[in-house]
C-alpha atoms as a PDB file:
ATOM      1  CA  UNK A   1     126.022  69.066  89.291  1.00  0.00           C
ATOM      2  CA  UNK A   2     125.586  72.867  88.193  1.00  0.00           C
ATOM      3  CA  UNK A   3     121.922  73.994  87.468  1.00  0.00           C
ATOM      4  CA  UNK A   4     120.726  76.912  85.739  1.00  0.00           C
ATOM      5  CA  UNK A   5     117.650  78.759  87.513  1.00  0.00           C
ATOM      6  CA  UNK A   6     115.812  81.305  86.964  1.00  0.00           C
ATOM      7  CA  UNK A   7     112.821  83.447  88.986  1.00  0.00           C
ATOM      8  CA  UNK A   8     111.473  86.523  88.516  1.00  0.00           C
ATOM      9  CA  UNK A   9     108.325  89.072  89.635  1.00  0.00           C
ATOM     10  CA  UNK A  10     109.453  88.019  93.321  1.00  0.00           C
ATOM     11  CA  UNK A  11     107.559  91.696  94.701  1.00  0.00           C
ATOM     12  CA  UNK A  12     108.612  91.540  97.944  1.00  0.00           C
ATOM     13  CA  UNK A  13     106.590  94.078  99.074  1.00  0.00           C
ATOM     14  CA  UNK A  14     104.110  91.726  99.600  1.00  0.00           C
ATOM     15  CA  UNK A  15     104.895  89.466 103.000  1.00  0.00           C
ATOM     16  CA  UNK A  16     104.151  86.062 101.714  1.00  0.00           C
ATOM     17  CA  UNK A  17     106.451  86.547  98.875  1.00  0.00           C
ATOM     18  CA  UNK A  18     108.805  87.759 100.830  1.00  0.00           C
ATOM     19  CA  UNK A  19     108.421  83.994 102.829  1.00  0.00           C
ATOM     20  CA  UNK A  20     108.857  82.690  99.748  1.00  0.00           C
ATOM     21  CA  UNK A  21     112.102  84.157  98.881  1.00  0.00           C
ATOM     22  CA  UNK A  22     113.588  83.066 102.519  1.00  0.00           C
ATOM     23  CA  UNK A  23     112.737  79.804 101.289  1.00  0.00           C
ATOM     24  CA  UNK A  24     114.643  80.033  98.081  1.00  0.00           C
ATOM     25  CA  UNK A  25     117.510  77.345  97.789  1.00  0.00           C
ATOM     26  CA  UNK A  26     120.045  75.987  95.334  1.00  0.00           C
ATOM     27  CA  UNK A  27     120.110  72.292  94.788  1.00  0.00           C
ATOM     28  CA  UNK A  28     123.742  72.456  94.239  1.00  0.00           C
ATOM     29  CA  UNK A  29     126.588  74.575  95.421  1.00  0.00           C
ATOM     30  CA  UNK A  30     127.593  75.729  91.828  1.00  0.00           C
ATOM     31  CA  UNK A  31     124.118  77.186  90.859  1.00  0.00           C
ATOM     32  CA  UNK A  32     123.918  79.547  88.566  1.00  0.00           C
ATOM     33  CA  UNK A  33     120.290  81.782  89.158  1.00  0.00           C
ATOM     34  CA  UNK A  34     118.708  84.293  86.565  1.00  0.00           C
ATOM     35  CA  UNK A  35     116.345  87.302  88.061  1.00  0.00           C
ATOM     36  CA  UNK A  36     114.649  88.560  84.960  1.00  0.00           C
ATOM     37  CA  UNK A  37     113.074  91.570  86.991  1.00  0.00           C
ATOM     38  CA  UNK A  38     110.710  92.696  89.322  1.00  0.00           C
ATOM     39  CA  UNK A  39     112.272  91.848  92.926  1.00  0.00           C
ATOM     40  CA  UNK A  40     110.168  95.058  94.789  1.00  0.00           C
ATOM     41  CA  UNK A  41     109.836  98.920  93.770  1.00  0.00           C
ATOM     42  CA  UNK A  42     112.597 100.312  96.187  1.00  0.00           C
ATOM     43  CA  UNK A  43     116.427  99.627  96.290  1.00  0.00           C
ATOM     44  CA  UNK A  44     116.087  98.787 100.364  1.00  0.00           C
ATOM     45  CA  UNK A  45     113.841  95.607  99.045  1.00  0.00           C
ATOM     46  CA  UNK A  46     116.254  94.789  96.044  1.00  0.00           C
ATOM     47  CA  UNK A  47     119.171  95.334  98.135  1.00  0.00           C
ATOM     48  CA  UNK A  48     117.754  92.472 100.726  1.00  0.00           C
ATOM     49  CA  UNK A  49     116.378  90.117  97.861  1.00  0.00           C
ATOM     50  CA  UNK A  50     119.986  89.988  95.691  1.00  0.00           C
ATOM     51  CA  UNK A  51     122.395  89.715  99.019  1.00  0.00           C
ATOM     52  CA  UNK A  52     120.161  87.189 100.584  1.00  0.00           C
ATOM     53  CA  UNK A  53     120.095  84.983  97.098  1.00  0.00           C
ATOM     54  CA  UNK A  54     123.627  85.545  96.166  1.00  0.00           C
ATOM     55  CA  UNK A  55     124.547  84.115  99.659  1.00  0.00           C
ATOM     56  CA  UNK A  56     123.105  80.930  98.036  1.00  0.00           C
ATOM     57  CA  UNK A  57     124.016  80.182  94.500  1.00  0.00           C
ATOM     58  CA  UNK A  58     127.222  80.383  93.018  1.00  0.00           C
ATOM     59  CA  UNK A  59     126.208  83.434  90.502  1.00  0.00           C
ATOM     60  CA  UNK A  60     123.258  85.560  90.433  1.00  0.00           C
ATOM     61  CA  UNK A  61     122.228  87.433  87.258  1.00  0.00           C
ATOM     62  CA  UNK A  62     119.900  90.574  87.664  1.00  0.00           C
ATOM     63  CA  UNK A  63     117.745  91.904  84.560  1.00  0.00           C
ATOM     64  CA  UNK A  64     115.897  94.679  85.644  1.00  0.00           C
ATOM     65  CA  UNK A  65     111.800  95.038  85.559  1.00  0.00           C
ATOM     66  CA  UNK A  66     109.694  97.926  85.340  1.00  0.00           C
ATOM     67  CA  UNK A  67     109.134  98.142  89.404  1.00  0.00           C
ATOM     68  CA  UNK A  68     112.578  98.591  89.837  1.00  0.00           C
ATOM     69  CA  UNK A  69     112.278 101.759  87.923  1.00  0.00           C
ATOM     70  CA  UNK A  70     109.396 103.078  88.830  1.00  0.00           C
ATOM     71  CA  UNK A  71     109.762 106.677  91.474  1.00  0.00           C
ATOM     72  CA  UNK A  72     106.922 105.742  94.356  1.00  0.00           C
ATOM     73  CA  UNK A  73     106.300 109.102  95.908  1.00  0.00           C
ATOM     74  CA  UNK A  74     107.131 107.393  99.108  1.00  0.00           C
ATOM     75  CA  UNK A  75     110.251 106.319  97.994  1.00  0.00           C
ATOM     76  CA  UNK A  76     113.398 108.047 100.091  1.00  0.00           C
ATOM     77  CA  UNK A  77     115.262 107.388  96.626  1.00  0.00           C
ATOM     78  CA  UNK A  78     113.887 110.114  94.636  1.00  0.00           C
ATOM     79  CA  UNK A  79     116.390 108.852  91.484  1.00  0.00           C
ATOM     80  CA  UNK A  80     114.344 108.482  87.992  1.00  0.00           C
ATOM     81  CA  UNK A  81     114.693 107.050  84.989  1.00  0.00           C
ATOM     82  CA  UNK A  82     118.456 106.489  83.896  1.00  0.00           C
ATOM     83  CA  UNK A  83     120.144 107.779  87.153  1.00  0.00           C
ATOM     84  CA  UNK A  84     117.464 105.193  88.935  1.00  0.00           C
ATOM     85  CA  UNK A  85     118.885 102.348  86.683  1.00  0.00           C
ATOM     86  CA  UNK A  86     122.802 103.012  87.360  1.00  0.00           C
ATOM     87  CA  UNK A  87     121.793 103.518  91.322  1.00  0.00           C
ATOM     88  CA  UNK A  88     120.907  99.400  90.442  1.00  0.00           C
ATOM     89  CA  UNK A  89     123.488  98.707  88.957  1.00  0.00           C
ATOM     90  CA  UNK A  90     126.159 100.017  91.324  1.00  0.00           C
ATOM     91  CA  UNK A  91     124.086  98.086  94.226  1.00  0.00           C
ATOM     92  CA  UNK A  92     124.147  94.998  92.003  1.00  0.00           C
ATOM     93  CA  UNK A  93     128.157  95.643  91.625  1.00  0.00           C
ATOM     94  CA  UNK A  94     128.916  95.518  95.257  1.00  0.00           C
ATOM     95  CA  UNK A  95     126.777  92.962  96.448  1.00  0.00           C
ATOM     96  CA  UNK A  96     128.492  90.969  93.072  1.00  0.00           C
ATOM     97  CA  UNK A  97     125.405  90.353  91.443  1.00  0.00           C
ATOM     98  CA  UNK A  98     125.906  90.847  87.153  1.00  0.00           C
ATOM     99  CA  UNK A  99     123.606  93.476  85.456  1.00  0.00           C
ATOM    100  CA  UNK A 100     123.037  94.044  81.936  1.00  0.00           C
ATOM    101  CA  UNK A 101     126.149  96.553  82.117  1.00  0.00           C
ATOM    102  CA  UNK A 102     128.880  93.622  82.583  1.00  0.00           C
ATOM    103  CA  UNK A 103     130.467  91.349  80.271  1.00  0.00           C
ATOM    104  CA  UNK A 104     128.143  88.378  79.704  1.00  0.00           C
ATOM    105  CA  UNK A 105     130.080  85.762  81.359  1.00  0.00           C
ATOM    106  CA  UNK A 106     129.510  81.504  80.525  1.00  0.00           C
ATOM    107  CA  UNK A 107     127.993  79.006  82.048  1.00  0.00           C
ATOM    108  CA  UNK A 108     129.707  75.521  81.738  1.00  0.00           C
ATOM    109  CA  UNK A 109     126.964  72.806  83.389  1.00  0.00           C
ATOM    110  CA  UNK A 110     125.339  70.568  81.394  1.00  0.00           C
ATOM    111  CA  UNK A 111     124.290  70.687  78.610  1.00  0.00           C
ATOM    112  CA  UNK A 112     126.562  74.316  78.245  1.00  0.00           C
ATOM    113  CA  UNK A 113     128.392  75.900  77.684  1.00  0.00           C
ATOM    114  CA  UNK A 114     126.173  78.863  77.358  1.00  0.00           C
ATOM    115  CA  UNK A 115     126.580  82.706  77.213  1.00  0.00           C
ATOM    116  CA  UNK A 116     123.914  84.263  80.018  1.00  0.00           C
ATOM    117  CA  UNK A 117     123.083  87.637  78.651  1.00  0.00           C
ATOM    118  CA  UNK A 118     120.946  89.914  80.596  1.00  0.00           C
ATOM    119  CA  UNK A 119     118.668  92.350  78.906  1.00  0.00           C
ATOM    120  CA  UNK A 120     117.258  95.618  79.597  1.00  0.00           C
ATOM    121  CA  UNK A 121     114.965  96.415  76.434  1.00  0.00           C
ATOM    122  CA  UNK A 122     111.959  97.947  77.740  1.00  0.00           C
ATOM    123  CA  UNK A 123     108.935  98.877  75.483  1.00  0.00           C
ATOM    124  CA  UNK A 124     108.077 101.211  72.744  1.00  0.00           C
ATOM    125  CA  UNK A 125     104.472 100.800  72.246  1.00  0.00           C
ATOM    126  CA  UNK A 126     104.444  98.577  69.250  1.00  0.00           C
ATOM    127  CA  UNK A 127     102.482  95.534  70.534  1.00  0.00           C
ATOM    128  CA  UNK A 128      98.906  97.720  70.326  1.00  0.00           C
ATOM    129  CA  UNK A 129      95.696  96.623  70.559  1.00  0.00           C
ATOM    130  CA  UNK A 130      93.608  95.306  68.119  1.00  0.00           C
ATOM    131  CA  UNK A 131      91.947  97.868  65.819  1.00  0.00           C
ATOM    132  CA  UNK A 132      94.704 100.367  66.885  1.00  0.00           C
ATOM    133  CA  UNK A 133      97.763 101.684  64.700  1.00  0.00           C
ATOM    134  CA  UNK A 134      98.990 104.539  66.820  1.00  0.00           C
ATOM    135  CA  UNK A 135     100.229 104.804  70.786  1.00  0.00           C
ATOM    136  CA  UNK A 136      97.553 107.465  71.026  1.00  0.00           C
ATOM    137  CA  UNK A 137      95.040 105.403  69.425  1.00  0.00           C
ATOM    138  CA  UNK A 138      95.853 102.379  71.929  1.00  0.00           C
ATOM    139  CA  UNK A 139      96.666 104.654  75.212  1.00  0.00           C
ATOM    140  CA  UNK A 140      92.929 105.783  74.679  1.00  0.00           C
ATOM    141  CA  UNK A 141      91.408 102.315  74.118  1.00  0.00           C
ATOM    142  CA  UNK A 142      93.398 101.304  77.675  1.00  0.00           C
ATOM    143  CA  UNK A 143      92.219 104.332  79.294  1.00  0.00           C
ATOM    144  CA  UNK A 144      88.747 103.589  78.255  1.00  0.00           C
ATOM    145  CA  UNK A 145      88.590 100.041  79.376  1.00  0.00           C
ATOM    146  CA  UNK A 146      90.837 100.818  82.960  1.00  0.00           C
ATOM    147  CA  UNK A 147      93.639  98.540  81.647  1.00  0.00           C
ATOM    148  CA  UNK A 148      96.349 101.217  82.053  1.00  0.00           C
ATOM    149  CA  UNK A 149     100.192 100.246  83.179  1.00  0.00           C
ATOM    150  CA  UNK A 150     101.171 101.847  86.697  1.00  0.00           C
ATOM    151  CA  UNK A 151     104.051 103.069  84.480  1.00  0.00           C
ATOM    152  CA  UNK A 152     102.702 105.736  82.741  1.00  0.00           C
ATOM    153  CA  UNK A 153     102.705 107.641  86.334  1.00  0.00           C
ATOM    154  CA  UNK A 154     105.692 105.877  87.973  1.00  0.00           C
ATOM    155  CA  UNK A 155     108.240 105.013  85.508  1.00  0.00           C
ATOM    156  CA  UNK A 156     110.066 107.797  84.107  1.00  0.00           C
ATOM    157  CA  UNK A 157     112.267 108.020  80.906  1.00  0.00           C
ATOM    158  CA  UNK A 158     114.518 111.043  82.227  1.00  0.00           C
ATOM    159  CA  UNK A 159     116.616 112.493  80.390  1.00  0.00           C
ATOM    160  CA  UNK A 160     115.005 110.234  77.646  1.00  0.00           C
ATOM    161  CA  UNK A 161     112.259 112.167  76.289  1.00  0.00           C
ATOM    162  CA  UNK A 162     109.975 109.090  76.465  1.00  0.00           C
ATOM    163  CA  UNK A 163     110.181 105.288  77.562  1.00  0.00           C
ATOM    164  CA  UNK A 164     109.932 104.108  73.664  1.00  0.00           C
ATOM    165  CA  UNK A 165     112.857 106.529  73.040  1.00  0.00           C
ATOM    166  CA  UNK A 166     114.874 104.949  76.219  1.00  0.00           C
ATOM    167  CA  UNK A 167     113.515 101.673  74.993  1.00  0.00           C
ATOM    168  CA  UNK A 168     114.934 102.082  71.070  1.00  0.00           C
ATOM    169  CA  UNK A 169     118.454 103.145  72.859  1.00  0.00           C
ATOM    170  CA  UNK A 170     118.509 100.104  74.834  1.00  0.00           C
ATOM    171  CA  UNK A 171     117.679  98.129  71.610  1.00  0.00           C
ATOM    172  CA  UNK A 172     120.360  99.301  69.652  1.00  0.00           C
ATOM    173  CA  UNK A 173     123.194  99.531  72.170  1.00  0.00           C
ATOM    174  CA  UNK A 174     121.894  95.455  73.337  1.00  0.00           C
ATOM    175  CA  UNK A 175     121.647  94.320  69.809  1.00  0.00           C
ATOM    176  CA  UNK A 176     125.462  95.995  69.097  1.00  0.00           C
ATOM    177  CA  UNK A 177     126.858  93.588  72.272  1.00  0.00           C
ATOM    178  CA  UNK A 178     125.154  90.801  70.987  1.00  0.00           C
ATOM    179  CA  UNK A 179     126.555  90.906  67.413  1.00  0.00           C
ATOM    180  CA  UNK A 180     129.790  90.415  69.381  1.00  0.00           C
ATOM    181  CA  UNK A 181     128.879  87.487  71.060  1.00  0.00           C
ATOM    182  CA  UNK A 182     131.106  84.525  69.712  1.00  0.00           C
ATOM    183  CA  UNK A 183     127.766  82.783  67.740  1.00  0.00           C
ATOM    184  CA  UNK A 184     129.482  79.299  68.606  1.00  0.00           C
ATOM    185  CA  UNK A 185     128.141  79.381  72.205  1.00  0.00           C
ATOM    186  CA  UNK A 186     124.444  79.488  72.799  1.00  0.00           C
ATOM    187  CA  UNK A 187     122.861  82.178  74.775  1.00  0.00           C
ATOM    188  CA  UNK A 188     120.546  82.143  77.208  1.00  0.00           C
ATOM    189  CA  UNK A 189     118.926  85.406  76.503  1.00  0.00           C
ATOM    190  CA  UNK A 190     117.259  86.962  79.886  1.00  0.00           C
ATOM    191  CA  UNK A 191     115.121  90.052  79.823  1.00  0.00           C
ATOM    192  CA  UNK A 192     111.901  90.824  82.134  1.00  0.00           C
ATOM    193  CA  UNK A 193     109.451  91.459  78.888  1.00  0.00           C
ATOM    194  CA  UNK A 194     109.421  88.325  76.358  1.00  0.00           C
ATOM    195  CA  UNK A 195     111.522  89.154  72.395  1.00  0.00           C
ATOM    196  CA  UNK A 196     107.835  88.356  71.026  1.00  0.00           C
ATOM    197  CA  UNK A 197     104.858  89.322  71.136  1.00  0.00           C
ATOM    198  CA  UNK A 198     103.094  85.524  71.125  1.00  0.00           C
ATOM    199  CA  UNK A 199     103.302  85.227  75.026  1.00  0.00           C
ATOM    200  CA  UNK A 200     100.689  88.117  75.735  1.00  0.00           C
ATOM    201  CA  UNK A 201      97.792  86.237  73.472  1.00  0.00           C
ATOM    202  CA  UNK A 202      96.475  84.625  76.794  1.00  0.00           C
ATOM    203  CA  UNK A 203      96.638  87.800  78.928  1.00  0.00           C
ATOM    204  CA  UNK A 204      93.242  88.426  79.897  1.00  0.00           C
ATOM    205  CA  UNK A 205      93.230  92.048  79.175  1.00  0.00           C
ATOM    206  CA  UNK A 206      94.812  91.972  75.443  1.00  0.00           C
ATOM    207  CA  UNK A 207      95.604  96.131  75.849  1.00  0.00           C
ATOM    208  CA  UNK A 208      98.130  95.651  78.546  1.00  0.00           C
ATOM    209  CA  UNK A 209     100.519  94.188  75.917  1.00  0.00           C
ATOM    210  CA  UNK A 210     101.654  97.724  74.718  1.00  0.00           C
ATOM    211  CA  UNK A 211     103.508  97.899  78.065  1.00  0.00           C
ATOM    212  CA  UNK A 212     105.036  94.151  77.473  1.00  0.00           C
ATOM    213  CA  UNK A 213     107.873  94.691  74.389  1.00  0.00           C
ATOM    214  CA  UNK A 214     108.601  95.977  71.403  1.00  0.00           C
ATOM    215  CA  UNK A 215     108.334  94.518  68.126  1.00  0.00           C
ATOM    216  CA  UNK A 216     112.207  95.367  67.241  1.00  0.00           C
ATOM    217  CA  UNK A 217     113.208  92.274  69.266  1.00  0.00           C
ATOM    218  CA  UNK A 218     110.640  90.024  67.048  1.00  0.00           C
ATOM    219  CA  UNK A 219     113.434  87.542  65.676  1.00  0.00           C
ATOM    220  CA  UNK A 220     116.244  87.958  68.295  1.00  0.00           C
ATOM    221  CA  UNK A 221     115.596  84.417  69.049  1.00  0.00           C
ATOM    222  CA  UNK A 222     116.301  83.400  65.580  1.00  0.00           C
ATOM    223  CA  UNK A 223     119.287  86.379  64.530  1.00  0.00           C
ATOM    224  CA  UNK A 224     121.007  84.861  67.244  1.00  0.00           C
ATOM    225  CA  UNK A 225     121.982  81.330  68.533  1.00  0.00           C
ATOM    226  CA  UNK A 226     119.458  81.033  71.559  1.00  0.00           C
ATOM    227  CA  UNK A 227     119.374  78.108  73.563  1.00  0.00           C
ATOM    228  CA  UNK A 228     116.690  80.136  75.739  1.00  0.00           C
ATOM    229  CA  UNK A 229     114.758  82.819  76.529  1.00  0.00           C
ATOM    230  CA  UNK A 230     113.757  83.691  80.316  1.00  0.00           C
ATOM    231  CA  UNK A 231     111.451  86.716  80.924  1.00  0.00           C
ATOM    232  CA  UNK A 232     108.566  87.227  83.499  1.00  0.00           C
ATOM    233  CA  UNK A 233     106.192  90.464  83.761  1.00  0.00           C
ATOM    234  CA  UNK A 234     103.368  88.214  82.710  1.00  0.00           C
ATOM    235  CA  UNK A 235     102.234  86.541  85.832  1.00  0.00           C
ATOM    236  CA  UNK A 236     101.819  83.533  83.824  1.00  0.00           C
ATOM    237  CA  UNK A 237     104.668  80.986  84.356  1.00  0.00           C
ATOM    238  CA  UNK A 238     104.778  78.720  81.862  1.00  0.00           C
ATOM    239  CA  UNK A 239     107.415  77.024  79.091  1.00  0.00           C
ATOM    240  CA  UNK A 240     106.433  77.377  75.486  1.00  0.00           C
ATOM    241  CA  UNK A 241     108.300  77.289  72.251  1.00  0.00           C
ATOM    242  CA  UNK A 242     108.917  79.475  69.423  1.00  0.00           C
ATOM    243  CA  UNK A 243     110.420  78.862  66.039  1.00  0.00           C
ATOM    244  CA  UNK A 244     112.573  75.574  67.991  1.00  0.00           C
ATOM    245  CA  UNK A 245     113.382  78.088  71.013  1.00  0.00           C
ATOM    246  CA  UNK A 246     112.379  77.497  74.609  1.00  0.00           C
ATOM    247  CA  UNK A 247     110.764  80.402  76.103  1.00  0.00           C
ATOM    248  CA  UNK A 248     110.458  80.204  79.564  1.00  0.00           C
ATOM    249  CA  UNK A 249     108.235  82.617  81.859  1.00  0.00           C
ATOM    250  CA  UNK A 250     109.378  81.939  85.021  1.00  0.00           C
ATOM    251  CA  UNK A 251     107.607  84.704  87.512  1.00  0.00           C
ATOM    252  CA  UNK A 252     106.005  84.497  90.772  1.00  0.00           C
ATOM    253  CA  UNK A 253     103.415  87.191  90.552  1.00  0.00           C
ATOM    254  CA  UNK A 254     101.403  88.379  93.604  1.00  0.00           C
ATOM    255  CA  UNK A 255      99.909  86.196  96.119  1.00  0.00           C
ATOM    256  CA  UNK A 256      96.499  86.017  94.978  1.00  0.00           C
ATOM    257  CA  UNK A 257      97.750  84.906  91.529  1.00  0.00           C
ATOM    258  CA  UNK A 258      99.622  81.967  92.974  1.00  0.00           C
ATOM    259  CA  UNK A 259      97.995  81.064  96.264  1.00  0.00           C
ATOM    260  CA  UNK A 260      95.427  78.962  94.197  1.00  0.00           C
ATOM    261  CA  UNK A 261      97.709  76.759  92.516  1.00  0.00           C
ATOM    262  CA  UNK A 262      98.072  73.277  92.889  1.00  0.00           C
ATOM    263  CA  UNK A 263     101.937  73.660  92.679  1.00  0.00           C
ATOM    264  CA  UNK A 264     102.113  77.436  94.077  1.00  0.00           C
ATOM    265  CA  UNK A 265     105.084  78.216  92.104  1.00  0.00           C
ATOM    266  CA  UNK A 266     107.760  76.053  91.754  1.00  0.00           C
ATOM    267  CA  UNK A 267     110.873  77.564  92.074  1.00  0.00           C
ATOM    268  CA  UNK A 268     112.738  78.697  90.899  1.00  0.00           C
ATOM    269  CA  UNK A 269     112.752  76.988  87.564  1.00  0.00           C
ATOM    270  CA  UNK A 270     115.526  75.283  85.993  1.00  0.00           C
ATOM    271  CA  UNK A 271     116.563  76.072  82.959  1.00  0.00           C
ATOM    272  CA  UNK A 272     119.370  73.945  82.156  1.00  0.00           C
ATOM    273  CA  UNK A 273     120.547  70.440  82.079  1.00  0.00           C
ATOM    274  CA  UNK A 274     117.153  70.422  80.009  1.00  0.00           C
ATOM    275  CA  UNK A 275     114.884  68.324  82.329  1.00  0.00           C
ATOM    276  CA  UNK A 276     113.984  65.030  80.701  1.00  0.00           C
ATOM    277  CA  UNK A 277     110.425  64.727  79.441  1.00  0.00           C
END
């Protein structure tokens, strides 16, 4: 039987997640597994994570997270912003791993067929803080309480004047593909930040949600026919549902976040057959 998987926030740069990922298996030959972002902060790292996994499961689909894109100054790839993303992409294309450049392809296990569309939104500084109506307004309140995104000095826009002007590009150009989608077949919608804004409510620092999405994805999950939504970023894995749509957060964080759980992180997590309750 064909499963569909899905991990994410793997950050191999830290060794026990990198034991982790060794361990990864499929369950069956013909799995299918989603990687909504995150794998490590230098292509050497991605490069290992995707060949290693795509010697294991039938298909591996690659959304890309905000490590990926970030420039360390350590980093022998000196590539930013856009020319950074297409350096993925052509690394995803010849290890055969699909990126949100390719046709969405189908998934026909059960309870599919499904269309598996990867996303690469970003954010645009919509989901501000409490109080706060402006990006300046809710960069200040972050920088006040220490709360601030590694992006704002690692992740680079180039030649996009800003990452909310990248990010309202990727919108449009995403949302465009997706009108074309045959709306018979169900998508499985995978992107590293959730479509809505619900999810960050139970972050513990509310003013990191301005680096988590952008409120022009807010009904994606109901414009189109979505049997599910897979992100990460969070660091909370979890399944919740929104308006009669799974969303599933299916990350493994950093060691100290899951070292103390009882279940240390399950995965990676299926996502269809639907498991039975």
């Amino acid at each position: 039987m064909s499963n569909l998987v899905a991990v994410s926030d793997l950050h191999v740069t830290y060794q026990e997640n990198r034991e982790v990922v060794e361990q990864l298996r499929a369950a069956s030959p013909q799995d299918w597994l989603l990687v909504a972002g995150d794998v490590g902060e230098r292509l050497t790292d991605v490069a290992w994570v995707l060949s290693l996994l795509k010697e294991r499961f039938a298909r591996v689909v690659w959304a890309p997270g905000n490590h990926e894109l970030w420039t360390m100054p350590d980093d022998p790839v000196t590539l930013r912003g856009v020319e950074r993303y297409e350096a993925l992409v052509e690394l995803c294309r010849r290890l055969d791993v699909l990126t949100p450049e390719d046709p969405y392809e189908t998934w026909h296990g059960p309870d599919g067929p499904v269309t598996i569309a990867p996303l690469f939104l970003g954010y645009d500084y919509t989901w501000l803080p409490a109080g706060h109506d402006t990006k300046e307004s809710g960069l200040a309140y972050a920088h006040q309480t220490g709360v601030v995104c590694t992006d704002e000095y690692m992740l680079h826009p180039d030649p996009y004047p800003t990452r909310e002007d990248w990010c309202r590009a990727r919108v449009a150009e995403t949302e465009r593909r997706l009108k074309e989608c045959d709306p018979a077949v169900p998508l499985v919608l995978v992107n590293h930040y959730p479509l809505v804004r619900q999810p960050t409510m139970v972050l513990r620092f509310p003013e990191f949600a301005q680096w988590c999405g952008t409120e022009l994805t807010a009904d994606w999950h109901t414009r189109f026919n979505t049997a599910a939504m897979v992100y990460g970023h969070l660091h909370i894995p979890r399944s919740t549902v929104y308006d009669g749509v799974p969303f599933e957060e299916v990350s493994l964080g950093y060691p100290r976040e899951w070292r103390p759980r009882t279940r240390p992180h399950g995965l990676p997590r299926r996502i269809l057959p639907v498991s039975p309750p």
